[in-house]
PDB file of N, CA and C in Angstrom:
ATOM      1  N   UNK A   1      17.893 103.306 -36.061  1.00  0.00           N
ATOM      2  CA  UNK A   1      19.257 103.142 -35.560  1.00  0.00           C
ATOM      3  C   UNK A   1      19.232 102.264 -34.306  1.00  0.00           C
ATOM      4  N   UNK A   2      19.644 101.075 -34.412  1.00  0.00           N
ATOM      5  CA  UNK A   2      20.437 100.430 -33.240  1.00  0.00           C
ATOM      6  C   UNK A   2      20.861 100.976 -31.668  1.00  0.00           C
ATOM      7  N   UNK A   3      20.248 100.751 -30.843  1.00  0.00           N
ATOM      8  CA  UNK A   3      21.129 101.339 -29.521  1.00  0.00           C
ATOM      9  C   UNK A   3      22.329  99.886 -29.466  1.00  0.00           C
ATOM     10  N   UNK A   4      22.828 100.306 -27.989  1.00  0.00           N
ATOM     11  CA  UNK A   4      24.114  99.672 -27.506  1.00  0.00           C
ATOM     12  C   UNK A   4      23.383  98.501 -27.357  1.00  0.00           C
ATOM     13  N   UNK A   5      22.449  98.695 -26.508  1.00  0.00           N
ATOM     14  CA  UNK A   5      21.461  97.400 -26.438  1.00  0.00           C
ATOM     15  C   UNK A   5      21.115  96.694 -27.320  1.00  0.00           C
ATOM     16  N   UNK A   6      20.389  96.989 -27.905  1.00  0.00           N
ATOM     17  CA  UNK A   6      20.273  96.595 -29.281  1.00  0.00           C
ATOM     18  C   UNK A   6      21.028  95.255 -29.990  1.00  0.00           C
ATOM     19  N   UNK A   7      22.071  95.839 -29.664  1.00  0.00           N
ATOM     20  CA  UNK A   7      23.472  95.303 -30.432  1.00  0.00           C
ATOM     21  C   UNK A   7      23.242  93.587 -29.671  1.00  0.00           C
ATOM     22  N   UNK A   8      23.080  93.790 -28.109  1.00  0.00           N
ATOM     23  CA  UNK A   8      23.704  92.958 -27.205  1.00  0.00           C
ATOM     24  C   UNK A   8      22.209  91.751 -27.509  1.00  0.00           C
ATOM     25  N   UNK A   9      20.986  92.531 -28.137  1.00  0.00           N
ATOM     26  CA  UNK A   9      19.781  91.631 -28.040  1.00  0.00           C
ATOM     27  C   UNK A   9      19.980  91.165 -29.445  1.00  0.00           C
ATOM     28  N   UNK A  10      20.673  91.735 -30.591  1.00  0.00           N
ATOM     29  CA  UNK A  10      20.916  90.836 -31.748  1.00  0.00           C
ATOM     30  C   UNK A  10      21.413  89.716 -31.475  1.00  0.00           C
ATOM     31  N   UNK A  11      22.694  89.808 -30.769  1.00  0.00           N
ATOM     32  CA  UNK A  11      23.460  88.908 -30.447  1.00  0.00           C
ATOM     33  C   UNK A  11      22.847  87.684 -30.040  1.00  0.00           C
ATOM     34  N   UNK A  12      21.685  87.957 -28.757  1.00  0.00           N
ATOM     35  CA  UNK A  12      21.109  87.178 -27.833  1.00  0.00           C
ATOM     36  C   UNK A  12      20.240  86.594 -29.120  1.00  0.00           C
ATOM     37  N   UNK A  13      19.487  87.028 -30.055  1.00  0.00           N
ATOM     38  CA  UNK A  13      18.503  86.561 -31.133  1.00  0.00           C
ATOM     39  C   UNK A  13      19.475  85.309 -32.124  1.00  0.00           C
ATOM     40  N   UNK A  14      20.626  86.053 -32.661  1.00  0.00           N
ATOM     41  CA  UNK A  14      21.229  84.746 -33.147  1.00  0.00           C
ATOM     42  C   UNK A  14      21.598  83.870 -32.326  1.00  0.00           C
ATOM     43  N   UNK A  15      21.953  83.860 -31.318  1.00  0.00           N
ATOM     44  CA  UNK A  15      22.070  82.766 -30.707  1.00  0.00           C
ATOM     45  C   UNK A  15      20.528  81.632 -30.546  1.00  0.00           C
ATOM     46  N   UNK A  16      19.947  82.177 -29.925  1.00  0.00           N
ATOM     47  CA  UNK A  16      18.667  81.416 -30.359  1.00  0.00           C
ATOM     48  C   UNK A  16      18.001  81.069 -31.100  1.00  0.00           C
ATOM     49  N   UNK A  17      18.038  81.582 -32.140  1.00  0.00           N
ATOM     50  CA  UNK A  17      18.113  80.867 -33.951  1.00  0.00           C
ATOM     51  C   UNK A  17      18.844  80.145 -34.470  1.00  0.00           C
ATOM     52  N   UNK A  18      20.406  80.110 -33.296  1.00  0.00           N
ATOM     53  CA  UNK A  18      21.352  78.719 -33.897  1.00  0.00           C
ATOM     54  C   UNK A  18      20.750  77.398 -33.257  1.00  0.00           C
ATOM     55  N   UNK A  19      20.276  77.704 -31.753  1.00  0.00           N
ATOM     56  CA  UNK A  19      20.197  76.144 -30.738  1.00  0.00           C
ATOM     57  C   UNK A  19      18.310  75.919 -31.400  1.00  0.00           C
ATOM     58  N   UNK A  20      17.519  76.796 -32.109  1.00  0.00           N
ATOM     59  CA  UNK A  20      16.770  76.214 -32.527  1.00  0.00           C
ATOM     60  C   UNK A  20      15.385  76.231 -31.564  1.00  0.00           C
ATOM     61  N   UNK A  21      14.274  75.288 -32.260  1.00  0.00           N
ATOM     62  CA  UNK A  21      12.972  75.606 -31.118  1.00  0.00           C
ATOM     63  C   UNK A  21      12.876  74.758 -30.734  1.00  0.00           C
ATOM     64  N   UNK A  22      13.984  73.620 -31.083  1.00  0.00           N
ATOM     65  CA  UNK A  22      14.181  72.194 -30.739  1.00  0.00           C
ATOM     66  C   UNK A  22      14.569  72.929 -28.927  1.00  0.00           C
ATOM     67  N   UNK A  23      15.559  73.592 -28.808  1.00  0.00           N
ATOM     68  CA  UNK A  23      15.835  73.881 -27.777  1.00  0.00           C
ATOM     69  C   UNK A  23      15.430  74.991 -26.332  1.00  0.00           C
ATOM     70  N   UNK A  24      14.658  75.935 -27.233  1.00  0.00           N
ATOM     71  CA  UNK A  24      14.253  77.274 -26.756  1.00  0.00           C
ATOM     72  C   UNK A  24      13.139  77.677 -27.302  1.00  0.00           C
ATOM     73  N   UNK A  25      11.646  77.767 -27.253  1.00  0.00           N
ATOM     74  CA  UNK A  25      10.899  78.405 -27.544  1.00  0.00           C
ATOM     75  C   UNK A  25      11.275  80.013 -26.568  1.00  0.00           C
ATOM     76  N   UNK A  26      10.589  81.151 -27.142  1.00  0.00           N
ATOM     77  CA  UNK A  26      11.251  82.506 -26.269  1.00  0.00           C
ATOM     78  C   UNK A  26       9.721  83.685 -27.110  1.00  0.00           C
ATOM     79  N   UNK A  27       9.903  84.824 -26.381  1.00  0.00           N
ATOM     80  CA  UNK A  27       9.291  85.733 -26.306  1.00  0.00           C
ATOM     81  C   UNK A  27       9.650  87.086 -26.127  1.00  0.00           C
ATOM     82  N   UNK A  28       9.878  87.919 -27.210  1.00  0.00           N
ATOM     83  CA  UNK A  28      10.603  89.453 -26.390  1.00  0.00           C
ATOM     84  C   UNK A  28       9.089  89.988 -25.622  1.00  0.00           C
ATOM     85  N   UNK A  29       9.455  90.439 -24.361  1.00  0.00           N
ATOM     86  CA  UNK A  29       8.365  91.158 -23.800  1.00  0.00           C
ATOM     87  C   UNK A  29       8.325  92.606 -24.101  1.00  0.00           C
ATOM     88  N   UNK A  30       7.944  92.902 -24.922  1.00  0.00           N
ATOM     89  CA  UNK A  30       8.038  94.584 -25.290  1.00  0.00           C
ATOM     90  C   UNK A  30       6.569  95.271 -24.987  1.00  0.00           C
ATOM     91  N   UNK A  31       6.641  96.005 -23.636  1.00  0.00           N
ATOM     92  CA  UNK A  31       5.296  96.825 -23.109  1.00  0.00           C
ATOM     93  C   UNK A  31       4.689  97.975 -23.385  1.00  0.00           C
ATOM     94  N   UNK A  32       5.783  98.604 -23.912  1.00  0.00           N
ATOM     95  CA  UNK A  32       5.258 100.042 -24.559  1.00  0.00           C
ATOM     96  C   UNK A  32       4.815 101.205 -23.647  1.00  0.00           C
ATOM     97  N   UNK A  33       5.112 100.341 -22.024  1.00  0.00           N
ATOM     98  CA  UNK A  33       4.271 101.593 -20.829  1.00  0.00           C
ATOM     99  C   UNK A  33       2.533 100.484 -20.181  1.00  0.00           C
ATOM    100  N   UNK A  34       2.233  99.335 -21.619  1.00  0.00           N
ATOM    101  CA  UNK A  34       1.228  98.632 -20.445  1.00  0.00           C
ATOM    102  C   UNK A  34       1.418  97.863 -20.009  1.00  0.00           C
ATOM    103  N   UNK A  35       2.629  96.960 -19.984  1.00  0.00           N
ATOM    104  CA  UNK A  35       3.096  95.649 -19.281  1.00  0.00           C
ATOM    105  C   UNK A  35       3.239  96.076 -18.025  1.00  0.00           C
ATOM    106  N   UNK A  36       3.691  95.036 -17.240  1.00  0.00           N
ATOM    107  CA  UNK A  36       4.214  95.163 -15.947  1.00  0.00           C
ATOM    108  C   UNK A  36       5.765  95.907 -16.113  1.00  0.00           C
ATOM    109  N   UNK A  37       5.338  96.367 -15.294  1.00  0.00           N
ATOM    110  CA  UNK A  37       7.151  97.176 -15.137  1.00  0.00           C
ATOM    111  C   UNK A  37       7.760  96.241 -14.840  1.00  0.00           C
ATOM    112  N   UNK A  38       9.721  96.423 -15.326  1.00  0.00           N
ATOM    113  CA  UNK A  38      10.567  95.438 -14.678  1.00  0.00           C
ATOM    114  C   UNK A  38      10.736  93.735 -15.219  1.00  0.00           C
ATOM    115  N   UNK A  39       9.367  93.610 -16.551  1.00  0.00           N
ATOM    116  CA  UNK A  39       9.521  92.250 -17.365  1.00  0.00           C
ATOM    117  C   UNK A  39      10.618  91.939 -17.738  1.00  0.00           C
ATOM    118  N   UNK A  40      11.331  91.178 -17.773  1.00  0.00           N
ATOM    119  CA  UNK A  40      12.519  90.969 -18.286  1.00  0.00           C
ATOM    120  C   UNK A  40      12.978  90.673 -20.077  1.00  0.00           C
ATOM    121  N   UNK A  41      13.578  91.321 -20.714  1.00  0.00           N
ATOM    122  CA  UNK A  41      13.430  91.432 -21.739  1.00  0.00           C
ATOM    123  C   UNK A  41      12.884  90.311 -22.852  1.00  0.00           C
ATOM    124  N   UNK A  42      13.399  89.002 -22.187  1.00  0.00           N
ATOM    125  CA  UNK A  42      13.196  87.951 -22.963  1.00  0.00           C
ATOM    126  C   UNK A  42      12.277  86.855 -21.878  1.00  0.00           C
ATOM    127  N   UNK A  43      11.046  86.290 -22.209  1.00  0.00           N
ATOM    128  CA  UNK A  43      10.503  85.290 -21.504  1.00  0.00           C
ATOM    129  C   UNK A  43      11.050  84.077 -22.449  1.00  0.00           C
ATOM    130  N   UNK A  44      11.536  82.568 -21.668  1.00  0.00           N
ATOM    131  CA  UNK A  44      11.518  81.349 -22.573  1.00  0.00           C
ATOM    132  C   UNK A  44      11.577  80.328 -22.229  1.00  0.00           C
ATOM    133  N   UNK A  45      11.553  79.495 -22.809  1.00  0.00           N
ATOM    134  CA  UNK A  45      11.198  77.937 -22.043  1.00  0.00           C
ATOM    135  C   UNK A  45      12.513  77.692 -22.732  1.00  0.00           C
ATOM    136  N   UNK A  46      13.745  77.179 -22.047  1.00  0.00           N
ATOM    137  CA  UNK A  46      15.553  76.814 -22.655  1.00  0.00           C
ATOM    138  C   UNK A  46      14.954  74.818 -22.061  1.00  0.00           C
ATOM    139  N   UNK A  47      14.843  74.119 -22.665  1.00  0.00           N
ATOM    140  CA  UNK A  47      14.887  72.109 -22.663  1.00  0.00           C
ATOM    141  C   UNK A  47      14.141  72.132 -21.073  1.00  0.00           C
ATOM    142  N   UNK A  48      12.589  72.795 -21.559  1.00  0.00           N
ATOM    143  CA  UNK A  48      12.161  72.690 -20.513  1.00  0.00           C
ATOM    144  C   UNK A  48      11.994  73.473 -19.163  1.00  0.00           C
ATOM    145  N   UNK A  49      12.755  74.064 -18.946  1.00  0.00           N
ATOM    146  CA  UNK A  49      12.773  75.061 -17.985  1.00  0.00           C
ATOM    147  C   UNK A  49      12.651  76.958 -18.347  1.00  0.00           C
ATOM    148  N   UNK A  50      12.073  77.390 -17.677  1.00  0.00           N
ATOM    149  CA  UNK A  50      11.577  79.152 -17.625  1.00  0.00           C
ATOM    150  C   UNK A  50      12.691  79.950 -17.219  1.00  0.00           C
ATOM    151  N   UNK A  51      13.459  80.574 -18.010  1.00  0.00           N
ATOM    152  CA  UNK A  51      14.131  81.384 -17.804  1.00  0.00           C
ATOM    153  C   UNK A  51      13.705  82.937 -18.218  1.00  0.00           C
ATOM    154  N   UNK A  52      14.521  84.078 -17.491  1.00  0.00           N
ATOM    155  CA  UNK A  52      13.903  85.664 -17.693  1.00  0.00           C
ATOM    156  C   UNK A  52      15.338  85.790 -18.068  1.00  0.00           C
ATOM    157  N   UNK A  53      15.274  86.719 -18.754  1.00  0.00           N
ATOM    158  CA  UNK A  53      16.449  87.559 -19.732  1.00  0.00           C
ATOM    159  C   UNK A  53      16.525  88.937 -19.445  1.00  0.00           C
ATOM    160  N   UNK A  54      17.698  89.642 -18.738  1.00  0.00           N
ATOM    161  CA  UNK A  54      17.164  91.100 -18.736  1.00  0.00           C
ATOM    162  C   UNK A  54      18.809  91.408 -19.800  1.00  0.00           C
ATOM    163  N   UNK A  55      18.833  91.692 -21.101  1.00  0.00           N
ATOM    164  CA  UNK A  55      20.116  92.504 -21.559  1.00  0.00           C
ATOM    165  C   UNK A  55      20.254  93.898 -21.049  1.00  0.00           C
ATOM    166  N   UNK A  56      21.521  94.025 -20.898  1.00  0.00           N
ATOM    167  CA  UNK A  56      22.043  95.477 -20.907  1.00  0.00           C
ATOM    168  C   UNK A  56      22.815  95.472 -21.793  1.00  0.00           C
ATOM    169  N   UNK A  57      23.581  96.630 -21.877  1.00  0.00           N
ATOM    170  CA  UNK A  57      24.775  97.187 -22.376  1.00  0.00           C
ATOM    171  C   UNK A  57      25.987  97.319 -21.392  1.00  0.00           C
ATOM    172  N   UNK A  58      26.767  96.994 -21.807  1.00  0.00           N
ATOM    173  CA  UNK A  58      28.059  96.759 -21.061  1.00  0.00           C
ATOM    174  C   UNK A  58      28.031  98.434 -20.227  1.00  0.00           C
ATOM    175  N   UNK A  59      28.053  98.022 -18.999  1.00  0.00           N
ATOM    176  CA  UNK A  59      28.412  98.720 -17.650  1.00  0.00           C
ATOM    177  C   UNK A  59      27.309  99.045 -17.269  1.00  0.00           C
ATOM    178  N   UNK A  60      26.247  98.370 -17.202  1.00  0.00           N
ATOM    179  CA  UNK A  60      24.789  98.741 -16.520  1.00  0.00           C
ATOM    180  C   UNK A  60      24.686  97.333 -16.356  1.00  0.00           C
ATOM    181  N   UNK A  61      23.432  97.537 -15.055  1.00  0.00           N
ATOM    182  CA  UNK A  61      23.336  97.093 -14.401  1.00  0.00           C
ATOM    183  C   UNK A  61      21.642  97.090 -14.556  1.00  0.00           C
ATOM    184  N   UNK A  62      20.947  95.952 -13.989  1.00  0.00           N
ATOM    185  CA  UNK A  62      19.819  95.891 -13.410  1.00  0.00           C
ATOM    186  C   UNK A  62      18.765  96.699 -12.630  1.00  0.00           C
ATOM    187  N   UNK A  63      17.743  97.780 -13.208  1.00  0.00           N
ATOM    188  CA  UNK A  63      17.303  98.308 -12.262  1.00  0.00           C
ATOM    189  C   UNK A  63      16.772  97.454 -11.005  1.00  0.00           C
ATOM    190  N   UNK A  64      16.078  97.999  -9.541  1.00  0.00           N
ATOM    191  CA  UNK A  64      15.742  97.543  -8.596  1.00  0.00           C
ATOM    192  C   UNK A  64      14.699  96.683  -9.311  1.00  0.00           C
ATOM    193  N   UNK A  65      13.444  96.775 -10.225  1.00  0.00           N
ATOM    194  CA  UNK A  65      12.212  96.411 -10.325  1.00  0.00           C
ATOM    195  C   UNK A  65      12.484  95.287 -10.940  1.00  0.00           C
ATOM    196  N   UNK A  66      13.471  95.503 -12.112  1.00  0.00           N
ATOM    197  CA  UNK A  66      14.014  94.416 -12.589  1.00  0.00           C
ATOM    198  C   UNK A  66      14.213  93.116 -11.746  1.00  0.00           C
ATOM    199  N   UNK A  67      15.315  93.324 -10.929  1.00  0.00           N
ATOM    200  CA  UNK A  67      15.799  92.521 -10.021  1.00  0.00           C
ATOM    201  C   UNK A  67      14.955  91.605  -9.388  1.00  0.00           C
ATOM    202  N   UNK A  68      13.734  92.528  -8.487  1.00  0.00           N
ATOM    203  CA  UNK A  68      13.159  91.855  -8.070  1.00  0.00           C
ATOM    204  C   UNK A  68      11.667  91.241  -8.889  1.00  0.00           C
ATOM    205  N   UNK A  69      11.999  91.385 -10.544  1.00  0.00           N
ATOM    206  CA  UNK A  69      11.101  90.356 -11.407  1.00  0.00           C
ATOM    207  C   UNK A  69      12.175  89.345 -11.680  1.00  0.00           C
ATOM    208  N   UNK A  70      13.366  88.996 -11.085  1.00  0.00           N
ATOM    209  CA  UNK A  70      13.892  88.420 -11.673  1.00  0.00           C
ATOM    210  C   UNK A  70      14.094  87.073 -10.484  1.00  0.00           C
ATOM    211  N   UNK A  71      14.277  87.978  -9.733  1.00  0.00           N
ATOM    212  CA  UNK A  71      13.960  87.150  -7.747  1.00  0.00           C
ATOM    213  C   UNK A  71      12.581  86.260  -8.170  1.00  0.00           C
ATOM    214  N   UNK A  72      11.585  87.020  -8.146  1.00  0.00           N
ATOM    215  CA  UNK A  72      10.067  86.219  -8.225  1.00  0.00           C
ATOM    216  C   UNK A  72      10.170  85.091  -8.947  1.00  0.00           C
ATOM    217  N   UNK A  73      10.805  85.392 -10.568  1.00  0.00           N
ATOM    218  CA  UNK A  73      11.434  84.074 -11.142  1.00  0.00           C
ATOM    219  C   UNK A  73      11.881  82.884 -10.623  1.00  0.00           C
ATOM    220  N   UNK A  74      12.649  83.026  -9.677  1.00  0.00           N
ATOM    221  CA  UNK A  74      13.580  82.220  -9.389  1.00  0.00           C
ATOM    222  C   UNK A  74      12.971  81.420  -8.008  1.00  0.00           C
ATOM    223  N   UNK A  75      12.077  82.530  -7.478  1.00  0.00           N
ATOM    224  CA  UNK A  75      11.593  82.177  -6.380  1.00  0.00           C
ATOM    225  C   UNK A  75      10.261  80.875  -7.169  1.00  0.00           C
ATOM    226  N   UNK A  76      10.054  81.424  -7.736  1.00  0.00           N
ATOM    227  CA  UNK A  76       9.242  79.793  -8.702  1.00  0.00           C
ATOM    228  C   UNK A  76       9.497  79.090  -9.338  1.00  0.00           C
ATOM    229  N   UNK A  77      11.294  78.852  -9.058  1.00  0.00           N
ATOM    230  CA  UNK A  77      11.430  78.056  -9.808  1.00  0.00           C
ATOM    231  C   UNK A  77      12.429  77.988 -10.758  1.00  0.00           C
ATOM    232  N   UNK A  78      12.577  79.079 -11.289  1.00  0.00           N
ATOM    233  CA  UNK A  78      12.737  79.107 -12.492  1.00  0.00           C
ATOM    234  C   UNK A  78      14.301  79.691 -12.753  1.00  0.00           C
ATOM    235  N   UNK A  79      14.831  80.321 -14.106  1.00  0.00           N
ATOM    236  CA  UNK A  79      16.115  80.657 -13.700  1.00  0.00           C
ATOM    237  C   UNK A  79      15.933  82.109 -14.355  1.00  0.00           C
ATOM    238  N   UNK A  80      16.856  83.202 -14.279  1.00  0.00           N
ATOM    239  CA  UNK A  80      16.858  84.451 -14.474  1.00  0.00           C
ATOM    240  C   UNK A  80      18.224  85.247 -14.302  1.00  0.00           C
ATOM    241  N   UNK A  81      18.768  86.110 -15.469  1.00  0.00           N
ATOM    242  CA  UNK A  81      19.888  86.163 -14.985  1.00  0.00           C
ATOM    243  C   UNK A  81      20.157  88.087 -16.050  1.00  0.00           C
ATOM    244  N   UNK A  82      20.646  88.378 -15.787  1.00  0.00           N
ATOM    245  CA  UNK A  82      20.741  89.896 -16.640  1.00  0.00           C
ATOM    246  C   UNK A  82      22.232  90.476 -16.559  1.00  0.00           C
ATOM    247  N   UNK A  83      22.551  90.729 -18.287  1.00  0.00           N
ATOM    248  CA  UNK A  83      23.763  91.439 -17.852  1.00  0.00           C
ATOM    249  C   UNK A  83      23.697  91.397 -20.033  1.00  0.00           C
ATOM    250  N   UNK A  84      25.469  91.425 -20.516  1.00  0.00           N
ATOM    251  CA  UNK A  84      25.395  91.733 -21.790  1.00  0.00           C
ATOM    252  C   UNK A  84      24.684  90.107 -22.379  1.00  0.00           C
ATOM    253  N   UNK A  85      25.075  90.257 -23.674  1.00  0.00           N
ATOM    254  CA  UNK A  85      24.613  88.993 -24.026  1.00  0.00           C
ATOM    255  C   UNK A  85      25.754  87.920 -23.785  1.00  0.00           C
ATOM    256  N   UNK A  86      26.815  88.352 -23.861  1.00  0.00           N
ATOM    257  CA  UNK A  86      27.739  87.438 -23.378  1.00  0.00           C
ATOM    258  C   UNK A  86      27.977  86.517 -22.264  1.00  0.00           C
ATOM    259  N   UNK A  87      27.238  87.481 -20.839  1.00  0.00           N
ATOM    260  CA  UNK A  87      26.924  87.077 -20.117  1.00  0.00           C
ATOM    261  C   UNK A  87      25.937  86.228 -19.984  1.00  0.00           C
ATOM    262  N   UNK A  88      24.660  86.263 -20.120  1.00  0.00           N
ATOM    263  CA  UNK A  88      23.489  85.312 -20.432  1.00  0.00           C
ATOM    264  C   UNK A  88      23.004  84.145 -21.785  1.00  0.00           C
ATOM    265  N   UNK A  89      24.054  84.223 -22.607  1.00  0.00           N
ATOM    266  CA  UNK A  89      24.402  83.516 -23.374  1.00  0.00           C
ATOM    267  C   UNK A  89      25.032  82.038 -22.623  1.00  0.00           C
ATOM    268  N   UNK A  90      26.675  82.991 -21.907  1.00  0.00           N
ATOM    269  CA  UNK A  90      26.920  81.641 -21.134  1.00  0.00           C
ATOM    270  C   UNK A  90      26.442  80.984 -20.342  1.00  0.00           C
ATOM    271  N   UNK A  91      25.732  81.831 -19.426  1.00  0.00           N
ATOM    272  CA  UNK A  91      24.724  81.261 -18.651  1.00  0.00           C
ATOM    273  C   UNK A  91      24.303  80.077 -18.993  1.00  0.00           C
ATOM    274  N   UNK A  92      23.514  80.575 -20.080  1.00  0.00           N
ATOM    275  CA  UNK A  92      22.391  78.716 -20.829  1.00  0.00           C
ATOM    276  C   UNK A  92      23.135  78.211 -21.261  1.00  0.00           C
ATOM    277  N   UNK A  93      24.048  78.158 -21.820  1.00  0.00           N
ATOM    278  CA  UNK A  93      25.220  77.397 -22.404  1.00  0.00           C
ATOM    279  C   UNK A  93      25.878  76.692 -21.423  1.00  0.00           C
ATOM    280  N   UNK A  94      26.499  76.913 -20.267  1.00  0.00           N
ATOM    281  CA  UNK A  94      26.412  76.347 -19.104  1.00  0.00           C
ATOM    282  C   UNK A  94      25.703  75.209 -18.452  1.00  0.00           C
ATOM    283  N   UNK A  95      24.315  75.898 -18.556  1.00  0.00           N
ATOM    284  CA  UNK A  95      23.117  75.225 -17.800  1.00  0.00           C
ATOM    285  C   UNK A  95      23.134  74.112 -18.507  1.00  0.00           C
ATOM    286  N   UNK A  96      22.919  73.939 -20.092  1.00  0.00           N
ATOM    287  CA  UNK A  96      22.510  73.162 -21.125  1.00  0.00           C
ATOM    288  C   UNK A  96      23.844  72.283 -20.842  1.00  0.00           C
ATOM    289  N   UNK A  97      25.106  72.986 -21.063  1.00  0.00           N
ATOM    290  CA  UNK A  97      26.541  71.898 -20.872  1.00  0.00           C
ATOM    291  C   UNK A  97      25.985  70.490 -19.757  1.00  0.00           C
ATOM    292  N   UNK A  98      25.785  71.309 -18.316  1.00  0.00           N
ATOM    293  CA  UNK A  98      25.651  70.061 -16.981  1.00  0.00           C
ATOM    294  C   UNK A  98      24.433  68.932 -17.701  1.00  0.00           C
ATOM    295  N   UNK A  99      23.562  69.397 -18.377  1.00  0.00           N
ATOM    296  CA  UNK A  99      22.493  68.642 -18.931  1.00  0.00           C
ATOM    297  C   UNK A  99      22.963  68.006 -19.980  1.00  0.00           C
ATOM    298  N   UNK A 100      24.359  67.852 -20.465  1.00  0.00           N
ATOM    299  CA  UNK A 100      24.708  67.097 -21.810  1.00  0.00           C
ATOM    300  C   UNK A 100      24.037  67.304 -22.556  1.00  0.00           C
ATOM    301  N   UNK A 101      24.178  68.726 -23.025  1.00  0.00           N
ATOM    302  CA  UNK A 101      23.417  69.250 -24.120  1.00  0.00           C
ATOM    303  C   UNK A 101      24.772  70.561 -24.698  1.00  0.00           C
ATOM    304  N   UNK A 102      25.354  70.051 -25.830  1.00  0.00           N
ATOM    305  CA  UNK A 102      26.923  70.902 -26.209  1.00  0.00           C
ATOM    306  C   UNK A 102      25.942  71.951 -27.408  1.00  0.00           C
ATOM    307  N   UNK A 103      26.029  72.972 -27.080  1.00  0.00           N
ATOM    308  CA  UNK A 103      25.882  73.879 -28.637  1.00  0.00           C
ATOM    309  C   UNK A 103      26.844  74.727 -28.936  1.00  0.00           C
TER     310      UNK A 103
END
């Protein structure tokens, strides 16, 4: 059975099966308890650049550990952003728009 989440990381999966590997190579980080705490759900390279993915479910929020794997991100560089898929969907969709890149 599907959680709420779930739902919001299908979402996030078709979307990245529409823009292709032309556009996004990606990675679910799933730890099981041996990863690093706080990985962000999705690692990926979006036309070149490293972005972190944390989905929720609508009305949650980011734990602290999260956050600050998501800071470290950014602090190298890179981009990182967490919320439903709707939210981080537009995000890259966004990002990709300023880059004249329409999907």
């Amino acid at each position: 059975m599907k959680t709420p989440e779930g739902f919001e990381k299908a979402d996030v999966d078709k979307w990245l099966k529409k823009i292709g590997p032309e556009l996004a190579w990606y990675h679910k980080a799933i730890t099981h308890g041996y990863g690093g705490s706080g990985a962000p759900d999705y690692l990926l390279c979006l036309n070149g650049a490293m972005w972190g993915l944390e989905i929720k479910r609508p009305g949650k929020e980011a734990t602290a550990i999260q956050e600050r794997r998501m800071q470290a991100i950014k602090n190298a560089g890179g981009h990182a952003v967490a919320g439903t898929a709707d939210v981080v969907i537009e995000a890259m969709t966004d990002w990709l728009a300023v880059r004249g890149i329409v999907v």
